[in-house]
Protein backbone atom coordinates (compact mmCIF):
# COMPACT_ATOMS: atom_id res chain seq x y z
CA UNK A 1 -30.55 -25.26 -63.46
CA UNK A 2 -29.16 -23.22 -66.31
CA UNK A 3 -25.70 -23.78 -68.05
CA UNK A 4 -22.85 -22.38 -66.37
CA UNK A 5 -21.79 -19.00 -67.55
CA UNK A 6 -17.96 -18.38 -66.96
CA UNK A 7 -15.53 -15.51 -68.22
CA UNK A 8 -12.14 -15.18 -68.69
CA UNK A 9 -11.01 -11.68 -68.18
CA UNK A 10 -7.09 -10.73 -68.71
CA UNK A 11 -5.87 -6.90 -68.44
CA UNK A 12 -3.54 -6.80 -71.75
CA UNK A 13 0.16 -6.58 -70.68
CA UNK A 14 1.80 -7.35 -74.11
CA UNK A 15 1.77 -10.97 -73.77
CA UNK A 16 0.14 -14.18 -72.71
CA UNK A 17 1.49 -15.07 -69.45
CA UNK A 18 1.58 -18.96 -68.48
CA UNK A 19 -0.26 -18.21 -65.80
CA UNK A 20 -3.10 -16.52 -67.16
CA UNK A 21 -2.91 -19.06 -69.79
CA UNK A 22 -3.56 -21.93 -67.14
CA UNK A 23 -6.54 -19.97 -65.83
CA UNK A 24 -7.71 -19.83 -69.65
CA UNK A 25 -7.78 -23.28 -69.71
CA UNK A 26 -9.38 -23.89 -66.54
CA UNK A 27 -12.30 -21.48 -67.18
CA UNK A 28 -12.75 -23.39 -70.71
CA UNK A 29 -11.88 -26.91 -69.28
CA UNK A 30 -15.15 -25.91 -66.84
CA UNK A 31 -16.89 -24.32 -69.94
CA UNK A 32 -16.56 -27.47 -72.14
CA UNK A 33 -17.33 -29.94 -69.19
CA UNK A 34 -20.37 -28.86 -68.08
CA UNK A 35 -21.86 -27.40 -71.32
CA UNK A 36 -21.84 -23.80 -70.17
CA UNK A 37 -20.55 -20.55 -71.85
CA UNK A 38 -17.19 -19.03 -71.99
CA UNK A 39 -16.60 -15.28 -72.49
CA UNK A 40 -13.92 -13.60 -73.71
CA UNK A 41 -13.49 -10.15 -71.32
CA UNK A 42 -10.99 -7.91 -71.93
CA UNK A 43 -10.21 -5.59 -68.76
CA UNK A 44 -8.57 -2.91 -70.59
CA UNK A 45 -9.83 0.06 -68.51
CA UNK A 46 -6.02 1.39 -67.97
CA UNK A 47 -5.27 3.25 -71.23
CA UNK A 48 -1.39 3.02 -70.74
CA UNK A 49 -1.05 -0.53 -70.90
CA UNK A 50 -4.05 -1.29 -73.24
CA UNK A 51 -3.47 -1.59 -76.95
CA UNK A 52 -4.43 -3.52 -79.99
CA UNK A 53 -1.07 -5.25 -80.01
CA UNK A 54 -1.95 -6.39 -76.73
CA UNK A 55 -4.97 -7.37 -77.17
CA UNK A 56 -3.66 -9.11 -79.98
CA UNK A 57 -1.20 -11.03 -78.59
CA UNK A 58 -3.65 -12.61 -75.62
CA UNK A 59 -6.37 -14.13 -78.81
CA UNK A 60 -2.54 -15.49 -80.84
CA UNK A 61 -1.81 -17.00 -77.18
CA UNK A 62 -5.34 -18.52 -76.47
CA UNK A 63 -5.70 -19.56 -80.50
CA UNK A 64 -2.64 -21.41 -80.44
CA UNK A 65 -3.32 -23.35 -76.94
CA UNK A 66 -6.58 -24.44 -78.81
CA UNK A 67 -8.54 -22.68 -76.15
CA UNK A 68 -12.24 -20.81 -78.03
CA UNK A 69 -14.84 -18.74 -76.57
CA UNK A 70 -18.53 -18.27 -76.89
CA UNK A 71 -19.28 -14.62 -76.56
CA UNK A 72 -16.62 -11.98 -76.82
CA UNK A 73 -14.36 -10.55 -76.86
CA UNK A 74 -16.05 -7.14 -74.72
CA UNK A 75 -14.17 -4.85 -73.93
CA UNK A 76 -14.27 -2.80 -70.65
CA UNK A 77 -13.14 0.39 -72.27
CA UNK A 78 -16.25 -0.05 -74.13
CA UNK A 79 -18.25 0.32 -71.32
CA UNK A 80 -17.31 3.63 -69.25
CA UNK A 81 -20.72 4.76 -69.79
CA UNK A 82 -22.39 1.64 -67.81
CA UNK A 83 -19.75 2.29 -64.83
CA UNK A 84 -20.72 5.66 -64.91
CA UNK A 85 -24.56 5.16 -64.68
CA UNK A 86 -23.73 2.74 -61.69
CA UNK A 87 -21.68 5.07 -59.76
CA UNK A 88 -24.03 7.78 -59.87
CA UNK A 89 -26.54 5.24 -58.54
CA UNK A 90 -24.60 4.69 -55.96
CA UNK A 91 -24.22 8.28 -55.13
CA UNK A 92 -27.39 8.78 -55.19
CA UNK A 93 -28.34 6.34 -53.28
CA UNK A 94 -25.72 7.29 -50.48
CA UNK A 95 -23.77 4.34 -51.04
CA UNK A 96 -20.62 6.03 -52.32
CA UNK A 97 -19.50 9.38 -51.67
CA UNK A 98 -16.98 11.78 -53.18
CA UNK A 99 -13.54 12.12 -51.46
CA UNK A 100 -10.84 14.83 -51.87
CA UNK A 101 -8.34 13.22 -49.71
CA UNK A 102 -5.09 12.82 -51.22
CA UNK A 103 -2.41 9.75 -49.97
CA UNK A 104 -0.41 12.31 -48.25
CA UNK A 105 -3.72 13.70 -46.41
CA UNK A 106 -4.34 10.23 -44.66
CA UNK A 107 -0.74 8.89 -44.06
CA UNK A 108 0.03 12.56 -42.26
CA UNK A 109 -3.59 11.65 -40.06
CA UNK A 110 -2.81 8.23 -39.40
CA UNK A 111 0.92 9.47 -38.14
CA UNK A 112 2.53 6.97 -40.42
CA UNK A 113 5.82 7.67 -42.13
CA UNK A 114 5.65 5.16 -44.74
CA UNK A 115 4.16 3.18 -46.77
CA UNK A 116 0.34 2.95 -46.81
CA UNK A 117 -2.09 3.69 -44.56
CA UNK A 118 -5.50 2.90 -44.06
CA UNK A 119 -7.94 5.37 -44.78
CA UNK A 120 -10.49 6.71 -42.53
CA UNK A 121 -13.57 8.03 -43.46
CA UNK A 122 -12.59 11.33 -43.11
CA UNK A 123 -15.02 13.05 -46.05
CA UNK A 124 -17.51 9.88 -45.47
CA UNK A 125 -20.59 13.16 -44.19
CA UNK A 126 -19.11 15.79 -45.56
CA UNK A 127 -21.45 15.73 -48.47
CA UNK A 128 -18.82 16.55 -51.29
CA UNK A 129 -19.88 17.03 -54.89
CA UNK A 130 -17.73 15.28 -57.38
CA UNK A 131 -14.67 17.82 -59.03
CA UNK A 132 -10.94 17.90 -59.88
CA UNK A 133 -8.98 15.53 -57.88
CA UNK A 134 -12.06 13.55 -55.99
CA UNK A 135 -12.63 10.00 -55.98
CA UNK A 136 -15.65 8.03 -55.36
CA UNK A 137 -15.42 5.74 -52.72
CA UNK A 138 -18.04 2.85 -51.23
CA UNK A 139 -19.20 3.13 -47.97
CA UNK A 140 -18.23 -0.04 -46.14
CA UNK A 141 -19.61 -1.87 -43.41
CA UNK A 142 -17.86 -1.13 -39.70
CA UNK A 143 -19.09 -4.40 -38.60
CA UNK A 144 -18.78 -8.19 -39.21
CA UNK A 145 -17.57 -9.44 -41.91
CA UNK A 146 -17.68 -10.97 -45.54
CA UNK A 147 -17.66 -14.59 -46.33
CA UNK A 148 -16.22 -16.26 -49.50
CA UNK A 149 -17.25 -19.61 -50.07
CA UNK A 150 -14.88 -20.71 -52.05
CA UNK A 151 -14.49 -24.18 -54.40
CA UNK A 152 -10.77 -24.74 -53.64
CA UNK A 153 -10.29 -22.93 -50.66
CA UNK A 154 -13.72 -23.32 -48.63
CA UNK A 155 -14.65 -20.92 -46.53
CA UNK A 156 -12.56 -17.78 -46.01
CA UNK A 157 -13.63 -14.51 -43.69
CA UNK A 158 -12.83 -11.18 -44.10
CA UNK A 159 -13.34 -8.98 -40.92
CA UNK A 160 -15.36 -5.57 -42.55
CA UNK A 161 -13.12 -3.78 -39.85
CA UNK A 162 -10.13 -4.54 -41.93
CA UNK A 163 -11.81 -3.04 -45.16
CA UNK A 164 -11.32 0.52 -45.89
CA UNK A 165 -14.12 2.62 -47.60
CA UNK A 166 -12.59 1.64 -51.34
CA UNK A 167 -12.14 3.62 -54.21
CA UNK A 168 -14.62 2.81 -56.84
CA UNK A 169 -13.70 5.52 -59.40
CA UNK A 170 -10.28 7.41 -59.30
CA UNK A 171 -10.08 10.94 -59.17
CA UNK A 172 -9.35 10.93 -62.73
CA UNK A 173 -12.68 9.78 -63.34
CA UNK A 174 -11.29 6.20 -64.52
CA UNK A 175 -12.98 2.70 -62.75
CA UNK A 176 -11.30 1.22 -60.04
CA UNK A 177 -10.95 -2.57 -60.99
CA UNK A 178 -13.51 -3.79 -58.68
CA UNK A 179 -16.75 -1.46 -60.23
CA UNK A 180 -16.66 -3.00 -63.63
CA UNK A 181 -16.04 -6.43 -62.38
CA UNK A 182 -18.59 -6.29 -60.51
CA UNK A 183 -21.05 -5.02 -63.27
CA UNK A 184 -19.75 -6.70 -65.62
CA UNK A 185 -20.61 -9.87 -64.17
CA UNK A 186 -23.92 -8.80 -62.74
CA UNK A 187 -25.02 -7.64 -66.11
CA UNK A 188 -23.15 -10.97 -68.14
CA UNK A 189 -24.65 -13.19 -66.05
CA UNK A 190 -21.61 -14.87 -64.71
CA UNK A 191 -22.20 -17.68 -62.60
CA UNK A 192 -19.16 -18.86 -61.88
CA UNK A 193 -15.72 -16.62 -60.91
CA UNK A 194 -12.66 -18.54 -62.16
CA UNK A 195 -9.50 -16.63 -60.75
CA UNK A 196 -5.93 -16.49 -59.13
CA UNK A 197 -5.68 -16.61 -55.80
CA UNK A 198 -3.84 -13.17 -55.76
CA UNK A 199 -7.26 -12.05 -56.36
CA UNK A 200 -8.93 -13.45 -53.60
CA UNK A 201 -8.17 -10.68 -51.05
CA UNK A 202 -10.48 -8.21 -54.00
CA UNK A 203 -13.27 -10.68 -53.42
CA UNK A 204 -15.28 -9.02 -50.53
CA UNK A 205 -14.78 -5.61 -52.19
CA UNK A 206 -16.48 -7.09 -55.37
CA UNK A 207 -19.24 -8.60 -53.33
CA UNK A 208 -19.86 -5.48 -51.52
CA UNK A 209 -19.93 -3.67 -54.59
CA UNK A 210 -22.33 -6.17 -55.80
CA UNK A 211 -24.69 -6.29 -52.60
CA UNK A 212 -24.95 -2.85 -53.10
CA UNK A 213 -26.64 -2.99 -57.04
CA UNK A 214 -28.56 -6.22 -56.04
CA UNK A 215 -30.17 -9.07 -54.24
CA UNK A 216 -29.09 -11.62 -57.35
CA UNK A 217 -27.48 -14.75 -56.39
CA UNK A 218 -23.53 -14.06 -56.33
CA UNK A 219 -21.25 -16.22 -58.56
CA UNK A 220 -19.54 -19.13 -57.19
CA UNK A 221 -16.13 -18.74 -56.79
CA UNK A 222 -12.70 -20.81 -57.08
CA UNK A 223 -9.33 -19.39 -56.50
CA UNK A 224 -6.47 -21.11 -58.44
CA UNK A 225 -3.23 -21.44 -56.52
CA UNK A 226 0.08 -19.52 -57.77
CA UNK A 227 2.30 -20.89 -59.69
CA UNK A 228 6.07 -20.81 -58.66
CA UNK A 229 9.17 -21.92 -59.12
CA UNK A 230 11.88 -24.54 -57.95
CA UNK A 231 12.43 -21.82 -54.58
CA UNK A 232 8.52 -21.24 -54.47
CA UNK A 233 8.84 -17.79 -56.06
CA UNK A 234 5.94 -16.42 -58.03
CA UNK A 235 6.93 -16.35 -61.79
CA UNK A 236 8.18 -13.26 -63.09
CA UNK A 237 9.31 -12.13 -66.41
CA UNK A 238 12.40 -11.01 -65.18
CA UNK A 239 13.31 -14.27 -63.66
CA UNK A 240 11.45 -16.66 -65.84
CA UNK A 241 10.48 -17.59 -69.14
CA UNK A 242 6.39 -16.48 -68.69
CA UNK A 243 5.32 -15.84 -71.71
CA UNK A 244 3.32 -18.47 -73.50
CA UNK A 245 4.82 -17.29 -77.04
CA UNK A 246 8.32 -17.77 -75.86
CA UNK A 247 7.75 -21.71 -75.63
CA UNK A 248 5.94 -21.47 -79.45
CA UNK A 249 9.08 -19.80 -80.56
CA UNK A 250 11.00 -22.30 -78.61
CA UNK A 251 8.94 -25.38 -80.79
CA UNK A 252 7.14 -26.55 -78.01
CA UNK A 253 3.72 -28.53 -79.09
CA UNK A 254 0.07 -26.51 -77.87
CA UNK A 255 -1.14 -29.79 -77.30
CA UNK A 256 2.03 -30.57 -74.73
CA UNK A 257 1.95 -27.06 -73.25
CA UNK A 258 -2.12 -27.14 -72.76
CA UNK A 259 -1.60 -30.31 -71.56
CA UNK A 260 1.27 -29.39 -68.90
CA UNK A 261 -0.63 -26.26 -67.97
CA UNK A 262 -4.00 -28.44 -67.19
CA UNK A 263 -1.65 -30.12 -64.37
CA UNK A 264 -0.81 -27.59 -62.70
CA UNK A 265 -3.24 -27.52 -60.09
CA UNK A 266 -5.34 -30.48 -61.10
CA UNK A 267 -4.85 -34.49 -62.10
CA UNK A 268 -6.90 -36.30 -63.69
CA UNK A 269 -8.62 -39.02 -61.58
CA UNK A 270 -7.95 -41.65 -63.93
CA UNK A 271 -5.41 -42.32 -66.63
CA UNK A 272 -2.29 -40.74 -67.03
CA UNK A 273 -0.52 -37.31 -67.32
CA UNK A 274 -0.01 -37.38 -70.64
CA UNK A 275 -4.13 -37.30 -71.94
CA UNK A 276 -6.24 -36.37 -74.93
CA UNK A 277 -7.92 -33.03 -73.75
CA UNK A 278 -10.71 -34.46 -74.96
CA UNK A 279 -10.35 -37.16 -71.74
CA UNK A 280 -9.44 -34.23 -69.48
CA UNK A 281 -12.23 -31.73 -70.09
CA UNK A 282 -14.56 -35.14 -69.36
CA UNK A 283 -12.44 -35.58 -65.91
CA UNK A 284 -12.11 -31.75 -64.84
CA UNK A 285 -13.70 -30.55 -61.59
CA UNK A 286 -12.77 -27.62 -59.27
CA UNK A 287 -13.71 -29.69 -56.19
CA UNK A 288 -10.21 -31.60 -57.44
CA UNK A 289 -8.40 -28.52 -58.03
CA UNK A 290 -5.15 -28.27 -55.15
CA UNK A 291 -5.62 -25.21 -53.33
CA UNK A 292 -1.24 -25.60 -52.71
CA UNK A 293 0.90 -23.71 -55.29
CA UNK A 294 1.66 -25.36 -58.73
CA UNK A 295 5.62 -25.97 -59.33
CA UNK A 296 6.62 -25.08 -62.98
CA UNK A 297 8.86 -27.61 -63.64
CA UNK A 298 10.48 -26.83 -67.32
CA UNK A 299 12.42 -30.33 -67.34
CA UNK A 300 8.47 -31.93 -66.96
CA UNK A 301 7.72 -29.84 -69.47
CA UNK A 302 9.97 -30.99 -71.87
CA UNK A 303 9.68 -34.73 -71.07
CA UNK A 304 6.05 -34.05 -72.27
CA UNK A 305 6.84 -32.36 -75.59
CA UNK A 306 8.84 -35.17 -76.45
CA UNK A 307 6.65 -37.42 -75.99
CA UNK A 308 4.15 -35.60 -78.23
CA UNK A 309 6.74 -34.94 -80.35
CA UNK A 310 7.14 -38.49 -80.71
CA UNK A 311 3.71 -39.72 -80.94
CA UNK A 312 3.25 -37.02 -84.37
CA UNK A 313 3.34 -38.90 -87.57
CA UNK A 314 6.83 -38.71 -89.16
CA UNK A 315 5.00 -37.00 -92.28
CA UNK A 316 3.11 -34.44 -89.71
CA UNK A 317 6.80 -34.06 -87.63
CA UNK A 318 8.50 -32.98 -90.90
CA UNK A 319 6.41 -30.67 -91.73
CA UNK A 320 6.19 -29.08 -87.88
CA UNK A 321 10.03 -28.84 -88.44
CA UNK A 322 10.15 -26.79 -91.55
CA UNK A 323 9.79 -23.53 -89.66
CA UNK A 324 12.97 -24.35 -87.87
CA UNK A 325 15.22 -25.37 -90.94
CA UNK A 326 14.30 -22.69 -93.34
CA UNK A 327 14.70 -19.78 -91.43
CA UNK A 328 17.24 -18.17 -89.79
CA UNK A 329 19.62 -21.34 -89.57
CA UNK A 330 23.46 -21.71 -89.99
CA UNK A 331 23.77 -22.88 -93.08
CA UNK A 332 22.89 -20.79 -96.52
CA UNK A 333 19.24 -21.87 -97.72
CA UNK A 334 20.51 -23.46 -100.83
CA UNK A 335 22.27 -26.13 -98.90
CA UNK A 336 18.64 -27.52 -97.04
CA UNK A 337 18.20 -30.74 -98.67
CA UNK A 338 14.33 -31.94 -97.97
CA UNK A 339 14.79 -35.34 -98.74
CA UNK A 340 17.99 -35.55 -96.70
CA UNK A 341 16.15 -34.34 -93.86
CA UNK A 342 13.00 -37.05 -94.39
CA UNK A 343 15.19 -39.24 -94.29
CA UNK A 344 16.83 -38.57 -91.50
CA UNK A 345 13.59 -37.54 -89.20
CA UNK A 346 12.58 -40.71 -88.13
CA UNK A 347 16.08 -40.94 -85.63
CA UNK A 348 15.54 -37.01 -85.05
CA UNK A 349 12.11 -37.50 -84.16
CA UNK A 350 13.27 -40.02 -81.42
CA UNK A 351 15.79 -37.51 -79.50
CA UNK A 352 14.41 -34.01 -79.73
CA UNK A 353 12.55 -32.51 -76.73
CA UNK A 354 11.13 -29.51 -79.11
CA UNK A 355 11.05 -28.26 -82.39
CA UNK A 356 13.51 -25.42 -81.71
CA UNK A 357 16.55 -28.67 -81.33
CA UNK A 358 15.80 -29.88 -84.31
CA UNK A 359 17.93 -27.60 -86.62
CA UNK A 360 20.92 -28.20 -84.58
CA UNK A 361 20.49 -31.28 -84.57
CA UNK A 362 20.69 -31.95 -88.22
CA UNK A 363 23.16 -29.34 -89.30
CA UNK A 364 25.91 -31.38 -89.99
CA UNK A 365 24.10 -32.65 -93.27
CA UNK A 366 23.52 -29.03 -94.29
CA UNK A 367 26.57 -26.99 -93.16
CA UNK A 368 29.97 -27.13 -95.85
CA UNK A 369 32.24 -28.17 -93.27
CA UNK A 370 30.58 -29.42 -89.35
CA UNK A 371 30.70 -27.32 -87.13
CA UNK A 372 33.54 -28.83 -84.46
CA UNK A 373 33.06 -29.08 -80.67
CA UNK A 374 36.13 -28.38 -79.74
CA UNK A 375 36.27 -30.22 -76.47
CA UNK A 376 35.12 -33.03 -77.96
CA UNK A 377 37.81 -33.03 -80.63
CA UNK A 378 40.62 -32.89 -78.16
CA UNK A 379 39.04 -35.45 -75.94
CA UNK A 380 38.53 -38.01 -78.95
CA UNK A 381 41.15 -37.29 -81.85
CA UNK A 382 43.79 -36.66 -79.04
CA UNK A 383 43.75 -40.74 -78.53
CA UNK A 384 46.92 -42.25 -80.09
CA UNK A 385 44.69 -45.01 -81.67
CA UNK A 386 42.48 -42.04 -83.29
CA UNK A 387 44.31 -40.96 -86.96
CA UNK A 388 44.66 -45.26 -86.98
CA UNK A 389 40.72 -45.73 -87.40
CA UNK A 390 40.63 -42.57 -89.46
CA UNK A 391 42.82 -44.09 -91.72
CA UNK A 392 40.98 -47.57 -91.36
CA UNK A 393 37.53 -46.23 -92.62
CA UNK A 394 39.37 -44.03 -94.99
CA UNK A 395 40.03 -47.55 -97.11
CA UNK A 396 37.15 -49.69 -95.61
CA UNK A 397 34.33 -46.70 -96.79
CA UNK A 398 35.97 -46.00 -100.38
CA UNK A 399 34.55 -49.67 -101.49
CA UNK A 400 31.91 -50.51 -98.62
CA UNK A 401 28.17 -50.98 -99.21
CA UNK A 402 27.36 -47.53 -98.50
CA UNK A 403 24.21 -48.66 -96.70
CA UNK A 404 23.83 -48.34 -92.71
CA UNK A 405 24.24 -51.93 -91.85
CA UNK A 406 27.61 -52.24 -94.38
CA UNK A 407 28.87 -49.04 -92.30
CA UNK A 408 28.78 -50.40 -89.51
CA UNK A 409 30.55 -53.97 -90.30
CA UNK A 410 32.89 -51.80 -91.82
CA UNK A 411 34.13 -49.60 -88.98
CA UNK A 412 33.30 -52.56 -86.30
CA UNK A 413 36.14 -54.31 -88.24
CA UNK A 414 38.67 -51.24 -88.17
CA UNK A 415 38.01 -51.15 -84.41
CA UNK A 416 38.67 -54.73 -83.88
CA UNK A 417 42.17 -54.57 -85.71
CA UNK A 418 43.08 -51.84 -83.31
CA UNK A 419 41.40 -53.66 -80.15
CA UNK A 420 38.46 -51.57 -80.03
CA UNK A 421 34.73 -51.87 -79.38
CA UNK A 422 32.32 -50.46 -81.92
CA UNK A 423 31.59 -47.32 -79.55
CA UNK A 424 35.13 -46.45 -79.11
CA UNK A 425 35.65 -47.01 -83.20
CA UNK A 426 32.54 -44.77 -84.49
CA UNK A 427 33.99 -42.00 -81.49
CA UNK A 428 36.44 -40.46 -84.06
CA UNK A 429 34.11 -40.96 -87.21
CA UNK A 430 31.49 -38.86 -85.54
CA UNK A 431 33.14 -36.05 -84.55
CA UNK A 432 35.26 -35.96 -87.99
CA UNK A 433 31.76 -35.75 -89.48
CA UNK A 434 29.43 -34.44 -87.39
CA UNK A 435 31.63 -32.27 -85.68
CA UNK A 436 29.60 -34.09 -82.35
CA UNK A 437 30.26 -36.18 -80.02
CA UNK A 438 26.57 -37.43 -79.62
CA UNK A 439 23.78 -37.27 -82.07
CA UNK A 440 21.29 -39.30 -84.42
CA UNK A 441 23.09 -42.96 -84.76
CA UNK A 442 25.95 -42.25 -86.57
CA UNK A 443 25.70 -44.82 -89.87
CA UNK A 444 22.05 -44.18 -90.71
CA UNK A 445 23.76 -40.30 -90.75
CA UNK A 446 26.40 -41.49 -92.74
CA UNK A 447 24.40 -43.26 -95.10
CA UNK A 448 22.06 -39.75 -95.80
CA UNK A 449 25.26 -37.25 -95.72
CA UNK A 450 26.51 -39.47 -99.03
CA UNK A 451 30.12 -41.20 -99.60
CA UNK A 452 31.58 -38.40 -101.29
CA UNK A 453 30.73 -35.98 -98.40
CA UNK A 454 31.89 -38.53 -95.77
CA UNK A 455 35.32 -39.18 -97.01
CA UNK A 456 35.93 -35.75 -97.49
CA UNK A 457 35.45 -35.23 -93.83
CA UNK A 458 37.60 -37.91 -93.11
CA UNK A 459 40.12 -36.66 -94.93
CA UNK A 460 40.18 -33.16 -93.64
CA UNK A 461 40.32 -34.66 -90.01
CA UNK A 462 43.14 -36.75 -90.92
CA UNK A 463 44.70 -33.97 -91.77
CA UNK A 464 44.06 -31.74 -89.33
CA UNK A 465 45.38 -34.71 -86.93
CA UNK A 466 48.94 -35.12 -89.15
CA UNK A 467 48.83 -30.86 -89.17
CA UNK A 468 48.59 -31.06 -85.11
């Protein structure tokens, strides 16, 4: 038997959506496992939403996801001329016929009022030549029915008496989208049909289609479920974050979000969720693909890309950060002090769940003054005991070890004179400097951020406190 030959074929629509992106990665996690062939198609027939940038933006998405092809990228606007030759086959060979019947012409026949209505073979002998404002349509079977076999879903029927003679070509002369999917993967060789399942209803249309140019052996088929939300919606750009660049710009990891994406629909067998692809392209079968909907759970998602974050060399983490802390950040680019930041991005590493946290969380080393939340402030320096420790570290930090461990002796002591535990000691230290009630452990921050910078904090809190 021959290597499998698979495509993946997105219309452009300005972006990589994460579902498209999962059915990428399927059709390349099949590609890889078996040793077949992945094409790139591109099913840019619709001129109004086609363009470069689009285009574009679908090879960024798949290049950063680490997902290649084999052949392609082909374009379907490249090929009018094949879908023309076919169709006049077809007409030819009386298996399509022009129609001149306009939405309005079969809804006011069918007495509905609204919506759609089937249509019903009104110009199917009438003979028509093709002109302005015609469409080509296939001639349909009035009896039985269609069978999909089907990987993930087995067998599903489609009665032919619920399938209207289709349009093939428009009236504007454009292809419908089942006539060049079905060439296309007649004349590609496609031997396997990698989809969504809100595809699966086109199926019998493409497989008439196909009947009708040949006797070849049809594709197999498998029909990935949806992917929803926490109510079991279908994700939408208006209500979701979809596209796959937002999570790049966000500092997610393509190795966490390729390997999030692979889940959803699928586990491996054996081993955890958290895999080398290189052990989940050796697992993957659509036999174990789920034909229920896929839940896109964004607080998995980030549980992952921490732990990759985690797992990356410090060296490799640091410089993975850089985009984040020169650009566009809050303090002035003069400030960003590299080796203050090595330093510190060991303990960053450790609490960030992407990239895009990691400026924030190291500002206070790089901004003049912190930047003060001001909930924690009241909370914290409105304890009586609060300008007391101030004042404490004020004289214990002027001649202390300024290392991490003599820190910390340091303000343990000033909390035990005032009946404190460490945790309720550093409270007040931190926010004076960090401006935070939580963050990277407070003394290995103080020991970066310098003594001269940390008792000048101090002091401006203390005053702040004898001000209020």
């Amino acid at each position: 038997m021959s290597a499998p030959r698979v495509r993946y074929a997105p219309a452009p629509s300005g972006y990589l959506h994460v579902g498209t992106a999962r059915l990428a990665l399927y059709n390349w996690m099949y590609a890889r496992h078996t040793g077949g062939t992945l094409l790139l198609r591109i099913e840019d027939t619709d001129a109004s939403r086609s363009t470069e940038e689009s285009v574009r933006a679908i090879e960024a998405g798949l290049h950063w996801l680490g997902i290649d092809w084999d052949e392609g990228p082909v374009h379907q606007s490249h090929r009018l001329d094949r879908y023309r030759e076919v169709a006049a086959t077809l007409v030819a060979e009386g298996r399509a016929y022009y129609c001149g019947c306009t939405a309005d012409d079969v809804r006011a026949r069918s007495g509905a009022t609204s919506g759609p209505a089937g249509y019903d073979g009104f110009c199917r002998e009438l003979g028509l030549g093709a002109g302005p404002g015609r469409a080509l349509r296939l001639r349909t079977p009035d009896e039985g029915e269609t069978v999909v076999d089907d990987v993930v879903r087995g067998q599903v029927r489609f009665a032919h008496s619920t399938i209207e003679d289709f349009v093939i070509v428009r009236s504007d002369g454009s292809p419908s989208f089942y006539l060049p999917n079905a060439v296309d993967d007649l004349d590609m060789g496609i031997t396997h049909v990698i989809r969504g399942e809100d595809l699966l209803s086109s199926t019998p249309r493409v497989l008439m289609l196909r009947r009708a140019l040949t006797t070849a052996p049809e594709p197999v088929y498998a029909h990935l479920p949806l992917i929803v939300d926490a109510q079991r919606r279908k994700l939408s750009k208006r209500q979701h974050a979809v596209a796959v660049e937002e999570y790049r710009e966000r500092g997610y990891l393509p190795e966490a979000m390729r390997n999030y994406l692979a889940l959803l629909g699928w586990a491996p067998r054996q081993g955890g969720e958290i895999a080398p692809i290189e052990d989940m392209v050796a697992q993957f079968r659509l036999e174990d693909v789920t034909p229920s909907p896929a839940f896109f759970d964004t607080q998995k998602l980030d549980h992952m890309n921490a732990a990759y974050i985690r797992a990356l060399p410090v060296e490799v983490f640091v410089s993975e950060s850089l985009p984040w802390l020169e650009t566009d950040t809050p303090w002035p680019p003069e400030r960003f002090d590299l080796s203050k930041f090595v330093a510190m991005a060991p303990l960053v590493q450790e609490r960030v769940r992407t990239l895009g946290e990691v400026a924030a969380t190291v500002d206070f080393l790089f901004l003049e003054e912190p930047a003060v939340d001001q909930a924690a402030w009241d909370k914290v320096m409105g304890a009586p005991v609060a300008a007391a420790v101030l004042d404490g570290v004020l004289e214990a930090y002027a001649g202390a070890e300024w290392t991490a461990a003599a820190l910390h002796a340091a303000t343990a002591e000033v909390g035990e004179r005032h009946g404190l535990k460490l945790g309720k000691a550093q409270a007040p230290v931190r926010v004076a400097v960090t401006g935070r009630p939580v963050g990277p452990p407070l003394f290995e921050s103080l020991e970066v951020l310098g003594r001269d910078e940390v008792l000048a904090r101090v002091r401006r809190a203390r005053e702040l406190l004898e001000g209020s």
